[in-house]
PDB file of N, CA and C in Angstrom:
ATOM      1  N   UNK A   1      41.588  29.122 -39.998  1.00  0.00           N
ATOM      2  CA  UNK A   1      42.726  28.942 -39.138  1.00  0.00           C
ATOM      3  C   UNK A   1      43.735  30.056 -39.418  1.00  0.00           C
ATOM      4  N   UNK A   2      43.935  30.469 -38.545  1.00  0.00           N
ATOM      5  CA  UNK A   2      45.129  32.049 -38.739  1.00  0.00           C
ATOM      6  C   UNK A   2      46.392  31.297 -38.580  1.00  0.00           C
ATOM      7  N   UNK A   3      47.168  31.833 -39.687  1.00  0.00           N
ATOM      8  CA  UNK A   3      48.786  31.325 -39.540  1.00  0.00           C
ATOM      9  C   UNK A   3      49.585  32.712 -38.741  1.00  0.00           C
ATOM     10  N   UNK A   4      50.115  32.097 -37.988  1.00  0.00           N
ATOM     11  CA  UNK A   4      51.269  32.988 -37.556  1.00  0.00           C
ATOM     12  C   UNK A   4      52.438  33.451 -37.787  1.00  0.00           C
ATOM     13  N   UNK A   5      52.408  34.680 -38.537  1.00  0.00           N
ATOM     14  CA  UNK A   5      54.199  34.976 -39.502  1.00  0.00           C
ATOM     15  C   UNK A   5      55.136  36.196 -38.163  1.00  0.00           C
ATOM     16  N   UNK A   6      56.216  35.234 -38.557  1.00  0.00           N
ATOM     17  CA  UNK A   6      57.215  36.438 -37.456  1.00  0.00           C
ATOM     18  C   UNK A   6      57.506  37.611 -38.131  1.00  0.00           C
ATOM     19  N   UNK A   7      57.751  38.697 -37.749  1.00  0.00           N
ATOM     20  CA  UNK A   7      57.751  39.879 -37.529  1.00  0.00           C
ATOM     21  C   UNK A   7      59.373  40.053 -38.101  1.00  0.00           C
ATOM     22  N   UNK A   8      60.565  40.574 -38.539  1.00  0.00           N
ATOM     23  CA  UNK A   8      61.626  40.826 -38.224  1.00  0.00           C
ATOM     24  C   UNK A   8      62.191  42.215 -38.062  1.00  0.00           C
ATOM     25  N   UNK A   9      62.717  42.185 -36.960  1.00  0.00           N
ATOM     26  CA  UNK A   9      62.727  43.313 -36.396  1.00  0.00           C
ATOM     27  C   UNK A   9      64.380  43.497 -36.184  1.00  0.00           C
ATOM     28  N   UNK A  10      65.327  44.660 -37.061  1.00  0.00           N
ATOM     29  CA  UNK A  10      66.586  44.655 -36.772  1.00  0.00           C
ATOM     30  C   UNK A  10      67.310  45.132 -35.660  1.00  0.00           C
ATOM     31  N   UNK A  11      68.462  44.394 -35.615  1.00  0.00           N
ATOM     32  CA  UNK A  11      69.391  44.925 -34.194  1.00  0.00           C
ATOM     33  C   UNK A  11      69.199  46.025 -33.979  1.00  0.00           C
ATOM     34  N   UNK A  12      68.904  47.663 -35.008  1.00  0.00           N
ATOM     35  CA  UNK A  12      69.181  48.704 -34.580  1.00  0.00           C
ATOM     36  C   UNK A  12      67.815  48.854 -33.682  1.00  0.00           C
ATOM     37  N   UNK A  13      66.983  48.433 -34.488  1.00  0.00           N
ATOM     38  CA  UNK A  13      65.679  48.599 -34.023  1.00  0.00           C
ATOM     39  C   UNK A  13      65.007  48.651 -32.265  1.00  0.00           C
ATOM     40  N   UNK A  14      65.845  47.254 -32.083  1.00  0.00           N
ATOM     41  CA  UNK A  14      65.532  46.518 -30.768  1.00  0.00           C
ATOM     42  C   UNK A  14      66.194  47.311 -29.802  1.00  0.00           C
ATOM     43  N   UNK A  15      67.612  47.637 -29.797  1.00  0.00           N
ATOM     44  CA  UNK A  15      68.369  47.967 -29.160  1.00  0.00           C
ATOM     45  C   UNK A  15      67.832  49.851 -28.869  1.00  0.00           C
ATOM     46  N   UNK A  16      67.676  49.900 -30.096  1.00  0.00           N
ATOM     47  CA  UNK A  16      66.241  51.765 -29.451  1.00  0.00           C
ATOM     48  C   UNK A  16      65.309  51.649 -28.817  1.00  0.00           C
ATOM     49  N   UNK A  17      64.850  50.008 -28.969  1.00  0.00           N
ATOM     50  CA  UNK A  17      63.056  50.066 -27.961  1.00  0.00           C
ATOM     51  C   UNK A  17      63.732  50.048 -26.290  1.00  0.00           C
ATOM     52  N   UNK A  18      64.418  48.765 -26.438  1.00  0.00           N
ATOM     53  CA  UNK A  18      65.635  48.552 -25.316  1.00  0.00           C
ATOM     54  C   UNK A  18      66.119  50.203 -24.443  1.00  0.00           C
ATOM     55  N   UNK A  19      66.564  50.517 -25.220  1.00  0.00           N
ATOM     56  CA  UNK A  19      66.866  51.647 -24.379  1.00  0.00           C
ATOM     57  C   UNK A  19      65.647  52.870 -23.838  1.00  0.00           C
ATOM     58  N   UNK A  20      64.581  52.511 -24.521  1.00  0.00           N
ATOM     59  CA  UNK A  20      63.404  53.887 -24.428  1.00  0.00           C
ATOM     60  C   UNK A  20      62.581  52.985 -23.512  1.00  0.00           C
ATOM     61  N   UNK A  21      62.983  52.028 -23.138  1.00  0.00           N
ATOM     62  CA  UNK A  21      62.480  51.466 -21.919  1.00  0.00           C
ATOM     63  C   UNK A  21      63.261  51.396 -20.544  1.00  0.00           C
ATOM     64  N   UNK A  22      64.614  51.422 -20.555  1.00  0.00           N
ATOM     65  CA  UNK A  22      65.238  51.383 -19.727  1.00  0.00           C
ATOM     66  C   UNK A  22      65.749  52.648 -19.361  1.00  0.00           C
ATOM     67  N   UNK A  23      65.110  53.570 -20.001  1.00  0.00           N
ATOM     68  CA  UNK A  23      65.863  54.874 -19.762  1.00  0.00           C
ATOM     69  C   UNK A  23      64.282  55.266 -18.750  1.00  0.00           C
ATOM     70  N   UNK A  24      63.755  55.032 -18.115  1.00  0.00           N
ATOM     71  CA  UNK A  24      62.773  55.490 -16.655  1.00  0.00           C
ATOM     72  C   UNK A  24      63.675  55.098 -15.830  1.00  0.00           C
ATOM     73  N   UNK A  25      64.414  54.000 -16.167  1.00  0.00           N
ATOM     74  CA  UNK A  25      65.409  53.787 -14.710  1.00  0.00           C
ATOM     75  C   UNK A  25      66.779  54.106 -15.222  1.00  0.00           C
ATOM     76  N   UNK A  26      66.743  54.684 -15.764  1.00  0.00           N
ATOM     77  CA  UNK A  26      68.409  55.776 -15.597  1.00  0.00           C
ATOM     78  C   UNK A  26      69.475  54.594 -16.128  1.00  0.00           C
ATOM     79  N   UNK A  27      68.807  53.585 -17.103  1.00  0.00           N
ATOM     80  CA  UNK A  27      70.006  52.697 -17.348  1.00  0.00           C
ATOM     81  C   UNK A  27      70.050  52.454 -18.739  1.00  0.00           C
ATOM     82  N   UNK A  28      70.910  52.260 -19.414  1.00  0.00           N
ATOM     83  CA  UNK A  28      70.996  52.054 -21.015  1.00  0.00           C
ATOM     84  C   UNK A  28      71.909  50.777 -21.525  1.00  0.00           C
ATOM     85  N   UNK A  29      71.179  50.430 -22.235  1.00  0.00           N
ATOM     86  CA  UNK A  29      72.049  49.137 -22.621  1.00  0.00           C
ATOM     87  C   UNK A  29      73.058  49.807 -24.135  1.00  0.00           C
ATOM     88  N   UNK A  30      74.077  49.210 -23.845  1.00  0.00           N
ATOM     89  CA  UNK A  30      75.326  49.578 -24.307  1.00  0.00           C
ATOM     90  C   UNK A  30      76.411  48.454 -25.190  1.00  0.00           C
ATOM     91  N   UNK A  31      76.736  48.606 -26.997  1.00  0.00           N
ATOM     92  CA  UNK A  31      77.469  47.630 -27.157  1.00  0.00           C
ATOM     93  C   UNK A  31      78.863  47.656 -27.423  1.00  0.00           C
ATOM     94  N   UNK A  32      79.566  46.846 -26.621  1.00  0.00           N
ATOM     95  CA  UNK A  32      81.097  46.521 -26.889  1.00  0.00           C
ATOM     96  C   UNK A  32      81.723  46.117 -28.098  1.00  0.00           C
ATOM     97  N   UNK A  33      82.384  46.030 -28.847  1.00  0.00           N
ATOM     98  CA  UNK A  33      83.168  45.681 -30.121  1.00  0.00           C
ATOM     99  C   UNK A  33      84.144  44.481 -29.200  1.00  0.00           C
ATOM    100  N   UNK A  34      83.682  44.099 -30.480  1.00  0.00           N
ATOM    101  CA  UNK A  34      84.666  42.577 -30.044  1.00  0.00           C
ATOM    102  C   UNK A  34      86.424  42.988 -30.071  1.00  0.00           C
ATOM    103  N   UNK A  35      86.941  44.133 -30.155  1.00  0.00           N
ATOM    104  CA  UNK A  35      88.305  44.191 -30.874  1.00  0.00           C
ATOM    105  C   UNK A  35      88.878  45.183 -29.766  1.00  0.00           C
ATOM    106  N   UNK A  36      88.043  45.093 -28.564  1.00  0.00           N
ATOM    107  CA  UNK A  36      87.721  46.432 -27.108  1.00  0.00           C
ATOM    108  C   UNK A  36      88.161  45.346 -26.443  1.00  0.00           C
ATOM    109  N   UNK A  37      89.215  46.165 -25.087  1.00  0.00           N
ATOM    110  CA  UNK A  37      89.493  45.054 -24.077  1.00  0.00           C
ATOM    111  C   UNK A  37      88.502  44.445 -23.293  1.00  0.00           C
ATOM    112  N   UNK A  38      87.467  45.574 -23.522  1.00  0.00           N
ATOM    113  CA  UNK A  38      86.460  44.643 -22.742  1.00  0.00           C
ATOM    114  C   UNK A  38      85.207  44.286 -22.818  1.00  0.00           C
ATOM    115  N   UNK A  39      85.440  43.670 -23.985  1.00  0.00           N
ATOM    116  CA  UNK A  39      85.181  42.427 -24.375  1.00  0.00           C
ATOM    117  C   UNK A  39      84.161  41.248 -23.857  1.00  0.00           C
ATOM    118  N   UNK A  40      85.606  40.819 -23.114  1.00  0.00           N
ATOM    119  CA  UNK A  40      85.671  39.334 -22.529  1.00  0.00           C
ATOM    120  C   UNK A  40      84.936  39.589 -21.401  1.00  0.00           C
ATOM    121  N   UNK A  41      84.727  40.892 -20.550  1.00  0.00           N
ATOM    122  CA  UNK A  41      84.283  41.323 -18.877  1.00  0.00           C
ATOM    123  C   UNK A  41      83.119  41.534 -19.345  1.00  0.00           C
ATOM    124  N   UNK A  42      82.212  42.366 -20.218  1.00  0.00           N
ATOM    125  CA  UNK A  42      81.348  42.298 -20.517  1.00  0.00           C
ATOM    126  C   UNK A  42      80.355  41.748 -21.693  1.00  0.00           C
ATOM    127  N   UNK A  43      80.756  41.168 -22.570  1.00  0.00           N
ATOM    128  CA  UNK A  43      80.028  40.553 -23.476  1.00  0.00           C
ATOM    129  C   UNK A  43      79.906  41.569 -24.580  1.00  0.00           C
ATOM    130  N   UNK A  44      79.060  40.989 -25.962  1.00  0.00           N
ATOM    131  CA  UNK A  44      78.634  42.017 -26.724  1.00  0.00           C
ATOM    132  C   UNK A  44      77.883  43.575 -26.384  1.00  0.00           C
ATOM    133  N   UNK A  45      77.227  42.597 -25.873  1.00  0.00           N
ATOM    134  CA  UNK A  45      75.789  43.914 -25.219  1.00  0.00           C
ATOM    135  C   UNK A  45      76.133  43.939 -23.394  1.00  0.00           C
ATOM    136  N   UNK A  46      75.833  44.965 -23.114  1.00  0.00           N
ATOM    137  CA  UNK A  46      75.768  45.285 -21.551  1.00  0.00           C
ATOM    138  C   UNK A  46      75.055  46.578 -21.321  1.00  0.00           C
ATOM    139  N   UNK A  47      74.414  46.623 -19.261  1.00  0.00           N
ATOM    140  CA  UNK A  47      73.830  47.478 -19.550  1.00  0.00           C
ATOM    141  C   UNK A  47      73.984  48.152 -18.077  1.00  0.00           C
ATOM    142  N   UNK A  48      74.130  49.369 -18.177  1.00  0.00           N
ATOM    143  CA  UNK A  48      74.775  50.687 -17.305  1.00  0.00           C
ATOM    144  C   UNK A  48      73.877  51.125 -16.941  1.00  0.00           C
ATOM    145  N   UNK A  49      73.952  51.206 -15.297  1.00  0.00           N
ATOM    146  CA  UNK A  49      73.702  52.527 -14.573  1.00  0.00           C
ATOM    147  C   UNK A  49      74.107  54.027 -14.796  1.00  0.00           C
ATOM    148  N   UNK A  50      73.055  54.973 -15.047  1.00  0.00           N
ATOM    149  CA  UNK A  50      73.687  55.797 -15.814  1.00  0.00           C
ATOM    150  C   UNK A  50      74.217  57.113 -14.613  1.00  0.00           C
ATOM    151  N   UNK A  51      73.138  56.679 -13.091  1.00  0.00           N
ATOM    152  CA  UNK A  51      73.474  57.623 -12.214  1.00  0.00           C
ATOM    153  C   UNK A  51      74.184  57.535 -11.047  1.00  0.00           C
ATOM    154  N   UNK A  52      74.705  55.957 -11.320  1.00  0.00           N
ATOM    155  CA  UNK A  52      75.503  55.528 -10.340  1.00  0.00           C
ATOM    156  C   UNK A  52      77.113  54.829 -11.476  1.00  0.00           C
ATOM    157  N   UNK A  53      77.339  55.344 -12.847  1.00  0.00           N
ATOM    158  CA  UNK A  53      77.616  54.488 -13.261  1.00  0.00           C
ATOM    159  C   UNK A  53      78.467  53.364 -13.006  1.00  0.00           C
ATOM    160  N   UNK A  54      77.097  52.543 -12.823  1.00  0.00           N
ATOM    161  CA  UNK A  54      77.432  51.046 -12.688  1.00  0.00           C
ATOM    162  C   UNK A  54      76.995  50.239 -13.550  1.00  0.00           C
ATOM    163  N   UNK A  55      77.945  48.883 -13.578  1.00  0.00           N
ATOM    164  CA  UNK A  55      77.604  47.798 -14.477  1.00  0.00           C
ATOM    165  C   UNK A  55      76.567  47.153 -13.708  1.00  0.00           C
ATOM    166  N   UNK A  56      75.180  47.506 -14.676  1.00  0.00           N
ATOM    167  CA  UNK A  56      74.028  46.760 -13.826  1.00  0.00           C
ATOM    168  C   UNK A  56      74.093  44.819 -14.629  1.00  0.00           C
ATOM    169  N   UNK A  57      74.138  44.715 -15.798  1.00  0.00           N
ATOM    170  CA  UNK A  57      73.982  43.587 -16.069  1.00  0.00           C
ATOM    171  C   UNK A  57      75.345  43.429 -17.317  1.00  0.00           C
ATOM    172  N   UNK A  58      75.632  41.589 -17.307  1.00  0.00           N
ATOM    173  CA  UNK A  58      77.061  42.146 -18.367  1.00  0.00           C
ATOM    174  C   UNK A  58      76.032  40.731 -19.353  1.00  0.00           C
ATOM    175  N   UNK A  59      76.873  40.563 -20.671  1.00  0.00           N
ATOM    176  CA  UNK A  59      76.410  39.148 -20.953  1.00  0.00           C
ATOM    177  C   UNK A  59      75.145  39.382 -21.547  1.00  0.00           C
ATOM    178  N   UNK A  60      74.432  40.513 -22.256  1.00  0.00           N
ATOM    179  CA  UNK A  60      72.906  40.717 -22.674  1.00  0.00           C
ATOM    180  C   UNK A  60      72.955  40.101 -23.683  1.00  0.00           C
ATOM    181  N   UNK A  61      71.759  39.044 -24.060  1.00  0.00           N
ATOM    182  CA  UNK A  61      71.547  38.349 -25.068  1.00  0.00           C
ATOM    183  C   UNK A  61      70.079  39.085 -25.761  1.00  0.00           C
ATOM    184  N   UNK A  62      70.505  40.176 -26.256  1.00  0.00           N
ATOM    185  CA  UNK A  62      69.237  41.421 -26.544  1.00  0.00           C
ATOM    186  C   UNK A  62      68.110  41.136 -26.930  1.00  0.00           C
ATOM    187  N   UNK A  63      68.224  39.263 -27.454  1.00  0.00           N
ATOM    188  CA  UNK A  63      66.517  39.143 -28.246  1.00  0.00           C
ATOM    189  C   UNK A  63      66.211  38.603 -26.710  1.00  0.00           C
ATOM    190  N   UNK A  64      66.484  37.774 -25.774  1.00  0.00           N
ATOM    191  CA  UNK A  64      65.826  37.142 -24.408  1.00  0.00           C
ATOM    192  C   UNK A  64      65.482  38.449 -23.552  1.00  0.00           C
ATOM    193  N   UNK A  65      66.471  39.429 -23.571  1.00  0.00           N
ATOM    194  CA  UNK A  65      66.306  40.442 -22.481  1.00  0.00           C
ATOM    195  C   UNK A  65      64.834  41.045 -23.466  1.00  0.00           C
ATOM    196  N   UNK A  66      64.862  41.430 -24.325  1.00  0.00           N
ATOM    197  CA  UNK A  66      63.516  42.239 -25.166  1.00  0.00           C
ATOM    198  C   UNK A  66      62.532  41.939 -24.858  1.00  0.00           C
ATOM    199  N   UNK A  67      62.537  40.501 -25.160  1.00  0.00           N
ATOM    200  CA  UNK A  67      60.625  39.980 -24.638  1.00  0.00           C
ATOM    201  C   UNK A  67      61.057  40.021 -23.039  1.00  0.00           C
ATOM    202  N   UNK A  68      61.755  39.572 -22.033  1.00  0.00           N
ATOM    203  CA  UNK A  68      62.285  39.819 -20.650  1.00  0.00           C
ATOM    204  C   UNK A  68      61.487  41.072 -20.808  1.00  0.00           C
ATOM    205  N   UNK A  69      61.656  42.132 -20.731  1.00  0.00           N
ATOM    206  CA  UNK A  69      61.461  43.120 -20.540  1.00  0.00           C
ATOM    207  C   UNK A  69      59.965  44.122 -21.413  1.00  0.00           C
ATOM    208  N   UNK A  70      59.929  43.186 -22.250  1.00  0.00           N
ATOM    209  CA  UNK A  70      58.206  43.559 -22.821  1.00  0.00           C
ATOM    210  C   UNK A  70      58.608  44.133 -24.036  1.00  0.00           C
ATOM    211  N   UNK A  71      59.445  43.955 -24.993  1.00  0.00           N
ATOM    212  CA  UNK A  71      59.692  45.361 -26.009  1.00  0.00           C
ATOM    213  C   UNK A  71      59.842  44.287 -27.552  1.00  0.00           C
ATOM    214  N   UNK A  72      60.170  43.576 -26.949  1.00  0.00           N
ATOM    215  CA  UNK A  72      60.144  41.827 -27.900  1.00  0.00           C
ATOM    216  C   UNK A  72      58.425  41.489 -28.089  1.00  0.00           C
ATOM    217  N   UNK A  73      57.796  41.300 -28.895  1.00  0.00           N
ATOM    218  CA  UNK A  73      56.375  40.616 -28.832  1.00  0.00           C
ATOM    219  C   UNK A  73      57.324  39.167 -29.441  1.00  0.00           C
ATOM    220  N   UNK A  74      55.875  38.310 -29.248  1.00  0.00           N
ATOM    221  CA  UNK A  74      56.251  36.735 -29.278  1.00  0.00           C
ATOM    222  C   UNK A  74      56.114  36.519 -30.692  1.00  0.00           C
ATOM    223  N   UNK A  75      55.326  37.680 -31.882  1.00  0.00           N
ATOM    224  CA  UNK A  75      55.668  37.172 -33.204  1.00  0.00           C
ATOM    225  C   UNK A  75      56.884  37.997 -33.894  1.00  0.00           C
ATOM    226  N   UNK A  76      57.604  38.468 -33.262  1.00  0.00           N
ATOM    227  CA  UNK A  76      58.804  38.980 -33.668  1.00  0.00           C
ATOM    228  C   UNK A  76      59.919  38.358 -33.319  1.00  0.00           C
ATOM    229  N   UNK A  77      60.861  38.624 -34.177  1.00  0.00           N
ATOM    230  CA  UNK A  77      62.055  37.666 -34.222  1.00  0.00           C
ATOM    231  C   UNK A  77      63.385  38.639 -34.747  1.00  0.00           C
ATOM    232  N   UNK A  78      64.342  38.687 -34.250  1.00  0.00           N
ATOM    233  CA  UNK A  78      65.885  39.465 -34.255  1.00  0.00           C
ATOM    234  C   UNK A  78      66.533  39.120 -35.366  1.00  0.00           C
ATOM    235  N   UNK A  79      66.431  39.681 -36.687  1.00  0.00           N
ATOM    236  CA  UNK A  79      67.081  39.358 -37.600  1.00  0.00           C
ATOM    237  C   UNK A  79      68.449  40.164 -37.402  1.00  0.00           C
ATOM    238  N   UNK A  80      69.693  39.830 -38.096  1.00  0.00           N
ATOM    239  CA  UNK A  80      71.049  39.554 -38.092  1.00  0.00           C
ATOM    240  C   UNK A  80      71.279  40.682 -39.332  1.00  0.00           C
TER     241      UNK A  80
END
């Protein structure tokens, strides 16, 4: 019987796969400091149009968007 061990994979980590995937479509995910006015409009993480710059998505919860987007496998897990 094979046991299944998670993977941990750090914020910096994710947030480079994150972007080397989203950069075919000209968009990069981007993080706010909590101590920035904006903050509250966009969340921790958000992610930019880089050729229109526009706010394509606000509110990124980077471990859901990762596997969302294929860069997360299911035995890896977002350590802190």
């Amino acid at each position: 019987m094979k046991t299944t061990t998670s993977i941990p994979v750090s914020e910096r980590a994710l947030i480079k796969s994150i972007n080397r995937s989203l950069r075919r479509n000209f968009e990069q995910l981007k993080k706010c400091q909590e101590k920035s006015r904006c903050f509250n409009d966009l969340g921790s993480f958000y992610v930019v149009d880089q050729r229109n710059n526009l706010f394509v998505e606000r509110h990124v919860d980077i471990e859901a968007f990762g596997r969302e987007i294929g860069v997360l496998k299911t035995n890896e897990m977002l350590t802190h």
